[in-house]
Protein backbone atom coordinates (compact mmCIF):
# COMPACT_ATOMS: atom_id res chain seq x y z
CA UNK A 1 -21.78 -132.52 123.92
CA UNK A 2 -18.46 -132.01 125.70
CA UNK A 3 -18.38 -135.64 126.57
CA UNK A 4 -18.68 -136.41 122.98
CA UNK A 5 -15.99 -134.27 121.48
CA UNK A 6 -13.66 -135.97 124.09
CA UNK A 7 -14.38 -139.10 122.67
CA UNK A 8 -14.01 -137.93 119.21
CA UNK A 9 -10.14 -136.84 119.97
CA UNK A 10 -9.75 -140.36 122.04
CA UNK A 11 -10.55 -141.94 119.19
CA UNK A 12 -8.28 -140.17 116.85
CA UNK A 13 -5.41 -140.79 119.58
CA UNK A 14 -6.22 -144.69 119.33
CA UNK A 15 -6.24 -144.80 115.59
CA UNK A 16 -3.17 -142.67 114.94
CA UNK A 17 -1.76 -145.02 117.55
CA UNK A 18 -2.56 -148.25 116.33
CA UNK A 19 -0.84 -148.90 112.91
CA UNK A 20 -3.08 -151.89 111.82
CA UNK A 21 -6.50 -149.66 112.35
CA UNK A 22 -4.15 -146.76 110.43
CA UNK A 23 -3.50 -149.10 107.48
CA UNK A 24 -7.38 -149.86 107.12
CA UNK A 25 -8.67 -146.91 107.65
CA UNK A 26 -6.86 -144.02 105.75
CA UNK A 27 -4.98 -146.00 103.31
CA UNK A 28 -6.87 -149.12 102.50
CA UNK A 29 -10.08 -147.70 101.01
CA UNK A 30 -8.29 -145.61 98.28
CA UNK A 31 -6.11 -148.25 97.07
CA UNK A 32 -8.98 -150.72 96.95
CA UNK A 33 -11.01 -148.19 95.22
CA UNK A 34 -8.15 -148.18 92.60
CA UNK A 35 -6.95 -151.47 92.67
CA UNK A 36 -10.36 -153.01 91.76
CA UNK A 37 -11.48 -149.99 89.48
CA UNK A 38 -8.39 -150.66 87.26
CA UNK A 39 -9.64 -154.61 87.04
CA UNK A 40 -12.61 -153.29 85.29
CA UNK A 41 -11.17 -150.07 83.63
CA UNK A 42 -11.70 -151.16 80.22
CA UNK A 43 -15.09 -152.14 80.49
CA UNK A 44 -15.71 -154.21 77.76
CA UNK A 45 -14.22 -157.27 75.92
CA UNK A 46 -12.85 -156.31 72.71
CA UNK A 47 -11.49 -158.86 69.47
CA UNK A 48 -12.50 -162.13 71.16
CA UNK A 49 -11.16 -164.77 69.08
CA UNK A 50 -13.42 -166.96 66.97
CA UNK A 51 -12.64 -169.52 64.27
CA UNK A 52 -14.86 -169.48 60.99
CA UNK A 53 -15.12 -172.31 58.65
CA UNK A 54 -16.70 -170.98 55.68
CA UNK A 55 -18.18 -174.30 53.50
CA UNK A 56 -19.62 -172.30 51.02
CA UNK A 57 -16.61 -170.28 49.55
CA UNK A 58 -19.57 -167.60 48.27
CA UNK A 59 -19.65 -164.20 48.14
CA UNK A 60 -21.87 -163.76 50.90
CA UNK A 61 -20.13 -166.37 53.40
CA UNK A 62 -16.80 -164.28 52.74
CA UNK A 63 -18.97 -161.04 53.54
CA UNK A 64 -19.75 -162.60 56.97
CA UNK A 65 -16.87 -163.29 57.64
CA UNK A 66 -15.34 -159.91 56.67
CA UNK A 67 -17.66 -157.61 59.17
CA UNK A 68 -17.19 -160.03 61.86
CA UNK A 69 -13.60 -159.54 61.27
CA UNK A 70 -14.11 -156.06 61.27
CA UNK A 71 -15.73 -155.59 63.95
CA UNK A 72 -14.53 -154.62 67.58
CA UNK A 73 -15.70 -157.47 69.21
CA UNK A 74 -14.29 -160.73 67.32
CA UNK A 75 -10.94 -161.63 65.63
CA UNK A 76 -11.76 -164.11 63.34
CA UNK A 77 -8.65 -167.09 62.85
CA UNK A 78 -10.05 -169.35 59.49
CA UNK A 79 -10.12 -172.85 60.12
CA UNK A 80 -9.91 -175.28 57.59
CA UNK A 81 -12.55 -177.76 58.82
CA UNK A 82 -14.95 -178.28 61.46
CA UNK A 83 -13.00 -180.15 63.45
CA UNK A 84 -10.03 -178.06 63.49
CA UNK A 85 -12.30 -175.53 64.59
CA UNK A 86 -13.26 -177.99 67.50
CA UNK A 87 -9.74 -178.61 67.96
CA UNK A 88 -9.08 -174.71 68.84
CA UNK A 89 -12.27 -174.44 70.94
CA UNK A 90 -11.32 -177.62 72.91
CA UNK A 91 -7.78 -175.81 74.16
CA UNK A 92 -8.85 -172.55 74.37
CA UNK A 93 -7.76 -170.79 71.36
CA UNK A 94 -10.63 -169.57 70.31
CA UNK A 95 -14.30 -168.73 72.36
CA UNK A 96 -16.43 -170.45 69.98
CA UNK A 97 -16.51 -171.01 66.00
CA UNK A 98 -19.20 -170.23 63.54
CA UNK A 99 -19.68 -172.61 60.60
CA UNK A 100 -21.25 -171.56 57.44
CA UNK A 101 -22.89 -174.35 55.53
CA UNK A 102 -22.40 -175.54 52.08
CA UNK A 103 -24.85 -173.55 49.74
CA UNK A 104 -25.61 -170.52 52.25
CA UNK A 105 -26.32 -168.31 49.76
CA UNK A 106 -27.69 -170.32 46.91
CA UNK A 107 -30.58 -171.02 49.52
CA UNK A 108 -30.69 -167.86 50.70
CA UNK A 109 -31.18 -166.52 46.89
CA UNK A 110 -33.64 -169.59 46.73
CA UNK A 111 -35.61 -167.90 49.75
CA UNK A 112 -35.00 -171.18 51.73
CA UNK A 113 -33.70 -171.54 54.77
CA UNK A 114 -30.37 -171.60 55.66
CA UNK A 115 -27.77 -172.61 58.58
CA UNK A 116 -24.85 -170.92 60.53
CA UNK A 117 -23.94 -173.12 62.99
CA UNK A 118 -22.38 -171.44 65.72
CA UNK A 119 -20.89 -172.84 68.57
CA UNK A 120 -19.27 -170.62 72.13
CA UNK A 121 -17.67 -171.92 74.91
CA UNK A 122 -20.47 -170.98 77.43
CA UNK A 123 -18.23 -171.56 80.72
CA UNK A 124 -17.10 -167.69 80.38
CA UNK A 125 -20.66 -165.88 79.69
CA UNK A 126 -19.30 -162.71 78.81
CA UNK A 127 -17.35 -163.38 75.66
CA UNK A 128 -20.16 -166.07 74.58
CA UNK A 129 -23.01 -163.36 74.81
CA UNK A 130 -21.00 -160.61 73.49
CA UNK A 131 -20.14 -162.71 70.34
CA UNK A 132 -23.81 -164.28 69.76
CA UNK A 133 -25.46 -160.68 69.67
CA UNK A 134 -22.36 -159.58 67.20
CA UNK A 135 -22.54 -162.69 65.21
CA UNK A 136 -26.53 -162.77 65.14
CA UNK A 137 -26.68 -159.10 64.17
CA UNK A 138 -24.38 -159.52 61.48
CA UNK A 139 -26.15 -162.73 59.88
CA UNK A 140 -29.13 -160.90 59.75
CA UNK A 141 -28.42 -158.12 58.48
CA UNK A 142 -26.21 -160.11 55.45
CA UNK A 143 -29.56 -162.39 54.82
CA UNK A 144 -31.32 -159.35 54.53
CA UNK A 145 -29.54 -157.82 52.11
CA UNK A 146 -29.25 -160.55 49.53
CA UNK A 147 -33.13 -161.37 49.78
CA UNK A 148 -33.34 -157.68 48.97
CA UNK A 149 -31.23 -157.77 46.15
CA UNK A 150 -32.72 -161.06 44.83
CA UNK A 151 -36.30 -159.51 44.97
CA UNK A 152 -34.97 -155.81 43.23
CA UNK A 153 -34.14 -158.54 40.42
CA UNK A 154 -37.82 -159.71 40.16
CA UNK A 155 -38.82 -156.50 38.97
CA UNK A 156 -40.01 -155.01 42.95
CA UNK A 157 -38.84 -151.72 43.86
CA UNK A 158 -36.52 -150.66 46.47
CA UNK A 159 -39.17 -149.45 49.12
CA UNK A 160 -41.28 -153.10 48.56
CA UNK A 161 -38.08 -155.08 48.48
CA UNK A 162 -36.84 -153.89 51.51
CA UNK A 163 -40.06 -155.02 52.96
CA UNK A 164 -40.42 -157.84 52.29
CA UNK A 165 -36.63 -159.32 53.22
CA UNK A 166 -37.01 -157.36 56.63
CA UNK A 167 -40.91 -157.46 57.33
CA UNK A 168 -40.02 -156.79 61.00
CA UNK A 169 -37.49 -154.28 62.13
CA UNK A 170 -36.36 -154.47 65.52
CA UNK A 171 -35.11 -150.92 67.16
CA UNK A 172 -33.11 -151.82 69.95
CA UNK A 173 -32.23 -148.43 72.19
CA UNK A 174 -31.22 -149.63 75.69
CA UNK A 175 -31.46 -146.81 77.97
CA UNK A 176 -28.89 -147.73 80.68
CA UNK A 177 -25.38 -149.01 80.15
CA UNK A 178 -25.67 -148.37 76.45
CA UNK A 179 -22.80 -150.51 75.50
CA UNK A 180 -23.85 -153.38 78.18
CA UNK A 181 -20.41 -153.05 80.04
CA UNK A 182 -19.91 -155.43 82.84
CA UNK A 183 -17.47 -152.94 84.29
CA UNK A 184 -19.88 -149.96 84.39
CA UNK A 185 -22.64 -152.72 86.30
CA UNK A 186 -20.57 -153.67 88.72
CA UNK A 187 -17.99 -150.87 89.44
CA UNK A 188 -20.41 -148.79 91.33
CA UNK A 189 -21.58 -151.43 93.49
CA UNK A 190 -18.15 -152.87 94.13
CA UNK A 191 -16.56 -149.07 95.19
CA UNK A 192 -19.99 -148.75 98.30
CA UNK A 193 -18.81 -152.61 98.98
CA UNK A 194 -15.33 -151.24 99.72
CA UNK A 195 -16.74 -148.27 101.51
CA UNK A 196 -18.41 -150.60 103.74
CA UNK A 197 -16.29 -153.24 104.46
CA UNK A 198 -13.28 -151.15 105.24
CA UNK A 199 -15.29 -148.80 107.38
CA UNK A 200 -16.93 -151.99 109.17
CA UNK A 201 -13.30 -153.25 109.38
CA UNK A 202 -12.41 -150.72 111.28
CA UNK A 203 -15.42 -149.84 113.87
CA UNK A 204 -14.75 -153.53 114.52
CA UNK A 205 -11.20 -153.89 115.05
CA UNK A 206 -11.85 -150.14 117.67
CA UNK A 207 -13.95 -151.78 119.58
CA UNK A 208 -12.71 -155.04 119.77
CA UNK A 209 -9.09 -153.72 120.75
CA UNK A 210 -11.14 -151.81 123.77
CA UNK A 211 -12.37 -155.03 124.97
CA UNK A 212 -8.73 -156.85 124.59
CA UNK A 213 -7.03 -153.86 126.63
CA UNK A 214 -9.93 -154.15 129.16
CA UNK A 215 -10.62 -150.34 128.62
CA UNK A 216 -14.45 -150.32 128.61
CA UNK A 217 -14.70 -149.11 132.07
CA UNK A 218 -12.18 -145.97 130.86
CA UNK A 219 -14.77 -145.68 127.68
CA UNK A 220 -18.07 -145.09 130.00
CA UNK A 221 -16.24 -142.70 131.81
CA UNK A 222 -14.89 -140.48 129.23
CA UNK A 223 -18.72 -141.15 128.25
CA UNK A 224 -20.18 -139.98 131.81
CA UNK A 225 -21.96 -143.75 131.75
CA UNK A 226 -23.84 -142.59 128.58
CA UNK A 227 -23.96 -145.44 126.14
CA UNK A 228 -25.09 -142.95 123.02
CA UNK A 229 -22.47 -140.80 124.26
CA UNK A 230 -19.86 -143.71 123.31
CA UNK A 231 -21.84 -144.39 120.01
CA UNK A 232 -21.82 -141.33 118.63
CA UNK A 233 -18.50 -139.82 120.24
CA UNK A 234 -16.66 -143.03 118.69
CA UNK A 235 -18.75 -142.99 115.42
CA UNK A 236 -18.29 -139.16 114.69
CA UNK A 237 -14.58 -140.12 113.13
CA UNK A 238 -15.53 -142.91 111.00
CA UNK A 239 -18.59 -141.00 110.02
CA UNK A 240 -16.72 -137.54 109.05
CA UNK A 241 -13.76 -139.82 107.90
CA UNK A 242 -16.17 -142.02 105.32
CA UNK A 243 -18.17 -139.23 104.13
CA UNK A 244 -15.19 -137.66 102.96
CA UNK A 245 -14.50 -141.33 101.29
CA UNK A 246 -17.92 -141.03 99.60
CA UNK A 247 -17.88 -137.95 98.38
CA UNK A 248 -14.14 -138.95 96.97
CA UNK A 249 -15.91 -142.00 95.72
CA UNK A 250 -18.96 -140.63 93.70
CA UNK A 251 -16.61 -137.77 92.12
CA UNK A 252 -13.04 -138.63 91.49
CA UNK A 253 -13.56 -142.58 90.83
CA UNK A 254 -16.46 -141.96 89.22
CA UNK A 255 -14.98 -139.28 86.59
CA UNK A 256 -11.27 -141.39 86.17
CA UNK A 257 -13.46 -144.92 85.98
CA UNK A 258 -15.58 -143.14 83.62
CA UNK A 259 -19.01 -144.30 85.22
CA UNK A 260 -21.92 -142.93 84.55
CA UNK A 261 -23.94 -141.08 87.59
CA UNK A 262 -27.41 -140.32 87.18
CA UNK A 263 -28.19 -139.23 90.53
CA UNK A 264 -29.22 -136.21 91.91
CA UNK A 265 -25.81 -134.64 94.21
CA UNK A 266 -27.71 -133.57 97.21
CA UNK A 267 -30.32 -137.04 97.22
CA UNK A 268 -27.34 -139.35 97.00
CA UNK A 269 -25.28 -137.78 99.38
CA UNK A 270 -28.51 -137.91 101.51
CA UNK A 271 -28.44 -141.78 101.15
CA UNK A 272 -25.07 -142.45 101.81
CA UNK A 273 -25.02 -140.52 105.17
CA UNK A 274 -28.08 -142.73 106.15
CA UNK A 275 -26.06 -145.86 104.49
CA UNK A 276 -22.90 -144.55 107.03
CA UNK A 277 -24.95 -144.28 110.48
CA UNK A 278 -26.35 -147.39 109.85
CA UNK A 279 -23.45 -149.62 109.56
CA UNK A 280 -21.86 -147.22 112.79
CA UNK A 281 -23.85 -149.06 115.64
CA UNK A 282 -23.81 -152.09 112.98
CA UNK A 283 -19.97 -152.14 113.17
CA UNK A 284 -19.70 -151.37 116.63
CA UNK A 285 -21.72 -154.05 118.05
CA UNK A 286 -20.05 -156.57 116.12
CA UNK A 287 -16.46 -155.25 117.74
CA UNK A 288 -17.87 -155.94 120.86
CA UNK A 289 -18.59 -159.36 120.74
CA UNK A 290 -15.20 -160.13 120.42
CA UNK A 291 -12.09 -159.87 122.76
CA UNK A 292 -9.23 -160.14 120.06
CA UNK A 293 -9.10 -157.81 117.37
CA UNK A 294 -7.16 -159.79 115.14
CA UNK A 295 -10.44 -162.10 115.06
CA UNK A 296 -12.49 -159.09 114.56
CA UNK A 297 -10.72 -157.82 111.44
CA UNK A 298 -10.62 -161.84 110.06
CA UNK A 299 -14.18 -162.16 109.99
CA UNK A 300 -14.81 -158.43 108.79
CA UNK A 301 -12.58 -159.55 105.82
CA UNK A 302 -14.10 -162.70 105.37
CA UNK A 303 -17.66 -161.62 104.85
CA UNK A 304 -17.10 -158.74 102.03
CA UNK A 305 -17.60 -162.03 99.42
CA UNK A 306 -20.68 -163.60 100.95
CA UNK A 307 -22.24 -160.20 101.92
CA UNK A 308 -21.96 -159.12 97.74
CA UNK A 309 -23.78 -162.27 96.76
CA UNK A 310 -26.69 -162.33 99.55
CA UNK A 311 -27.84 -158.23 98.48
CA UNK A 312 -29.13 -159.14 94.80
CA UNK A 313 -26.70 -157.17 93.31
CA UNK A 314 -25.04 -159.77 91.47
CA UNK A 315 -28.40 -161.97 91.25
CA UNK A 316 -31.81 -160.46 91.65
CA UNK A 317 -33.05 -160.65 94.94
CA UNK A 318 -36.26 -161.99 94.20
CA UNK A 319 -34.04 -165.23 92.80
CA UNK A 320 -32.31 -165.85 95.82
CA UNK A 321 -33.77 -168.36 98.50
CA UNK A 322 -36.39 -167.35 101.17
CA UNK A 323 -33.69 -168.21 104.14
CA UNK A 324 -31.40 -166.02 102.25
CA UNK A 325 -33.46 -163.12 101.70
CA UNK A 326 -34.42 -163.22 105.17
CA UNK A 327 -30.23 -163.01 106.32
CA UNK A 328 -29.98 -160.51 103.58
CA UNK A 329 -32.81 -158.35 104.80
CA UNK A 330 -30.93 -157.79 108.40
CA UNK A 331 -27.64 -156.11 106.52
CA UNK A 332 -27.89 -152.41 105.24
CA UNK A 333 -26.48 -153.31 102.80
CA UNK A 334 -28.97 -155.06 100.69
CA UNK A 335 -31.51 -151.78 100.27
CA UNK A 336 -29.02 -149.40 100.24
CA UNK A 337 -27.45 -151.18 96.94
CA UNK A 338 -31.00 -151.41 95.53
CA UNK A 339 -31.58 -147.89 95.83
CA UNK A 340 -27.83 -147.07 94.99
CA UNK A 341 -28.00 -148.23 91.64
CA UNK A 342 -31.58 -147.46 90.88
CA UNK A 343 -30.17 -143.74 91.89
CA UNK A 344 -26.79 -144.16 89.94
CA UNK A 345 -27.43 -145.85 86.81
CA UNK A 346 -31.09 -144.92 86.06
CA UNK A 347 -31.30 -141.21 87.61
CA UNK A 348 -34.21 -142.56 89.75
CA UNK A 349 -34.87 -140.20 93.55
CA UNK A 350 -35.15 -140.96 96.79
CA UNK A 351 -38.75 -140.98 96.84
CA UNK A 352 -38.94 -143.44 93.94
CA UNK A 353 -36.60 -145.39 96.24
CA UNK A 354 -39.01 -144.97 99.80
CA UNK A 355 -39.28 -148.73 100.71
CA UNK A 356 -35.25 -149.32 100.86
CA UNK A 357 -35.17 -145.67 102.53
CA UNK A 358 -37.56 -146.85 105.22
CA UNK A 359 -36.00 -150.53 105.63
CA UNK A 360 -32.38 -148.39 105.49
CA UNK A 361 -34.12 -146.29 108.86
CA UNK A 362 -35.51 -149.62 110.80
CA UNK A 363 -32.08 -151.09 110.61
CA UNK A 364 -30.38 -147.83 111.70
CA UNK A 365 -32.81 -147.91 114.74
CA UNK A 366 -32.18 -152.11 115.07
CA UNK A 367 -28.57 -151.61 115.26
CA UNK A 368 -28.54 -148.66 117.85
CA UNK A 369 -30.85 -150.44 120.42
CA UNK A 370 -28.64 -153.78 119.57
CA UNK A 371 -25.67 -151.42 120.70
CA UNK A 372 -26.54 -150.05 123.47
CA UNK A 373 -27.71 -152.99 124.95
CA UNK A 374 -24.73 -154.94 124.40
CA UNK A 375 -22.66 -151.77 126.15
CA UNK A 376 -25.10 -152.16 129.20
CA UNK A 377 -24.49 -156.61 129.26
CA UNK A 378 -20.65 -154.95 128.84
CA UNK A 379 -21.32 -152.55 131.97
CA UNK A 380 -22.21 -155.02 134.55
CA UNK A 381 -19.74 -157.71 133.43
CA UNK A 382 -16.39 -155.81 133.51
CA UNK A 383 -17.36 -152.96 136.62
């Protein structure tokens, strides 16, 4: 215990003495946290320009036109033809245009069918889906209402009328991310990403700079030639240091970002001390397989991209390739974000979550034999 509590204060002389390891550690993880929450602090997309070219010139095409206009999600810009509205689409004016034929409502009063030709520039999904479930609604809803008045006119009551123009009634009530933000999926992800990546960034870069100032001989002895000594005497700063991070995390962000957090306080902070001793050993065996830490801290900032895609929280994991999941499976990261945001956004517990808690533990264990192992190869080669 003695031994370890030395190490602890060696470490906080090395990182209070090394202003590159300072930078990453105490300042870099805040500002990132902010930086990238600010990206997303809106959320949502709001009057996304589309061009309408209304054929018809009825009362019902200019009602279309209207609530799309007055709704939050689309500005509408009229367009005199179809291929002006092309035009605009083409450069990048507009996302998309909606064309409403010639005799739209005539056929609609006729109870044929009839067209609205819309068109979205597909290459940025999130303004194309946002406006086809606003336009689509909208439509709908307009059809519906002149069928209804056309059959009130036929002599059917209100009650039958209603009926029949809307036979089927869909009741939509999503239960997470009511207003399907993008920002609200993926700021809570992104903000553990951070977490990990700056505190892998640093266990790397500490224990590559011991093996570039030849000091792992003065490391076992300040660890009385006890390898878990050295894990745990190094890891208790970043492990005090990032749980403090966390906990900032999961209540300040959180509130400011205006997130939503469904977890349980006790159960999450539970699984992000696991998550934190995990990528420890993780960290620190990486750091020791190089000699420069400049290389070290490269790679570390190389991988925060490919390590996002590989976890199925951008794309579900089941999607991914079989070589891939197999990579994936080897980084704590990939259950912890699947029990993360099962925990986060949907209020789910740790024993819902008992497979990624289990996987999380195997790791853990992987990466401290993996560790210790590599300090003993270490041992022979430099005493």
């Amino acid at each position: 215990m003695q031994s370890l509590f030395k190490l602890l204060k060696r470490e906080i002389r090395l990182v209070t003495s090394d202003h590159s390891l300072l930078l990453t550690l105490l300042i870099a993880p805040v500002l990132y946290a902010f930086f990238y929450g600010s990206i997303y602090s809106q959320k949502e997309e709001k009057e996304v320009k589309i061009a309408v070219v209304d054929a018809d010139g009825s009362s019902l095409s200019r009602l279309i036109t209207q609530q799309l206009d007055l709704s939050e999600m689309a500005e509408v810009q009229s367009a005199p033809n179809l291929t002006n509205a092309k035009y605009q689409l083409h450069i990048g004016a507009v996302q998309g245009y909606l064309y409403l034929e010639k005799g739209l409502e005539k056929k609609i009063l006729s109870l044929e069918q009839a067209h609205a030709v819309l068109a979205l520039n597909t290459s940025r999904f999130l303004p194309s889906s946002d406006l086809l479930s606003t336009i689509t609604r909208i439509t709908l809803t307009a059809g519906v209402g002149v069928r209804r008045k056309y059959l009130k006119k036929k002599g059917k009551g209100s009650v039958i009328s209603t009926q029949e123009a809307n036979p089927v009634r869909l009741n939509y009530k999503p239960l997470y991310n009511e207003k399907g933000s993008y920002g609200s999926f993926l700021l809570p992800g992104l903000l553990a990403l951070i977490l990990q990546q700056t505190l892998l960034i640093g266990l790397a870069a500490s224990m590559a700079v011991e093996r570039q100032n030849k000091k792992i001989p003065e490391l076992l002895q300040w660890g009385k030639n006890s390898f878990s000594a050295i894990l745990w005497g190094k890891g208790l700063f970043y492990f005090l240091l990032f749980a403090c991070y966390a906990l900032f995390f999961l209540t300040i962000n959180f509130n400011i970002l205006q997130l939503p957090n469904r977890a349980d306080p006790l159960q999450i902070s539970l699984l992000m001390g696991l998550f934190l001793l995990t990528i420890i050993p993780m960290g620190l065996w990486i750091g020791s397989l190089f000699k420069s830490q400049i290389l070290s801290v490269q790679l570390m900032a190389f991988s925060s991209y490919p390590i996002f895609l590989i976890t199925g929280y951008s794309l579900p994991f089941e999607s991914l390739p079989k070589v891939v999941q197999g990579i994936s499976a080897l980084l704590p990261t990939t259950p912890f974000l699947l029990s993360y945001q099962s925990m986060v956004q949907t209020g789910s517990s740790l024993f819902e979550n008992k497979g990624h808690l289990i996987h999380l533990i195997v790791l853990w264990l992987f990466f401290c034999a993996l560790f210790l192992w590599r300090m003993k190869r270490l041992k022979k080669k430099q005493i």
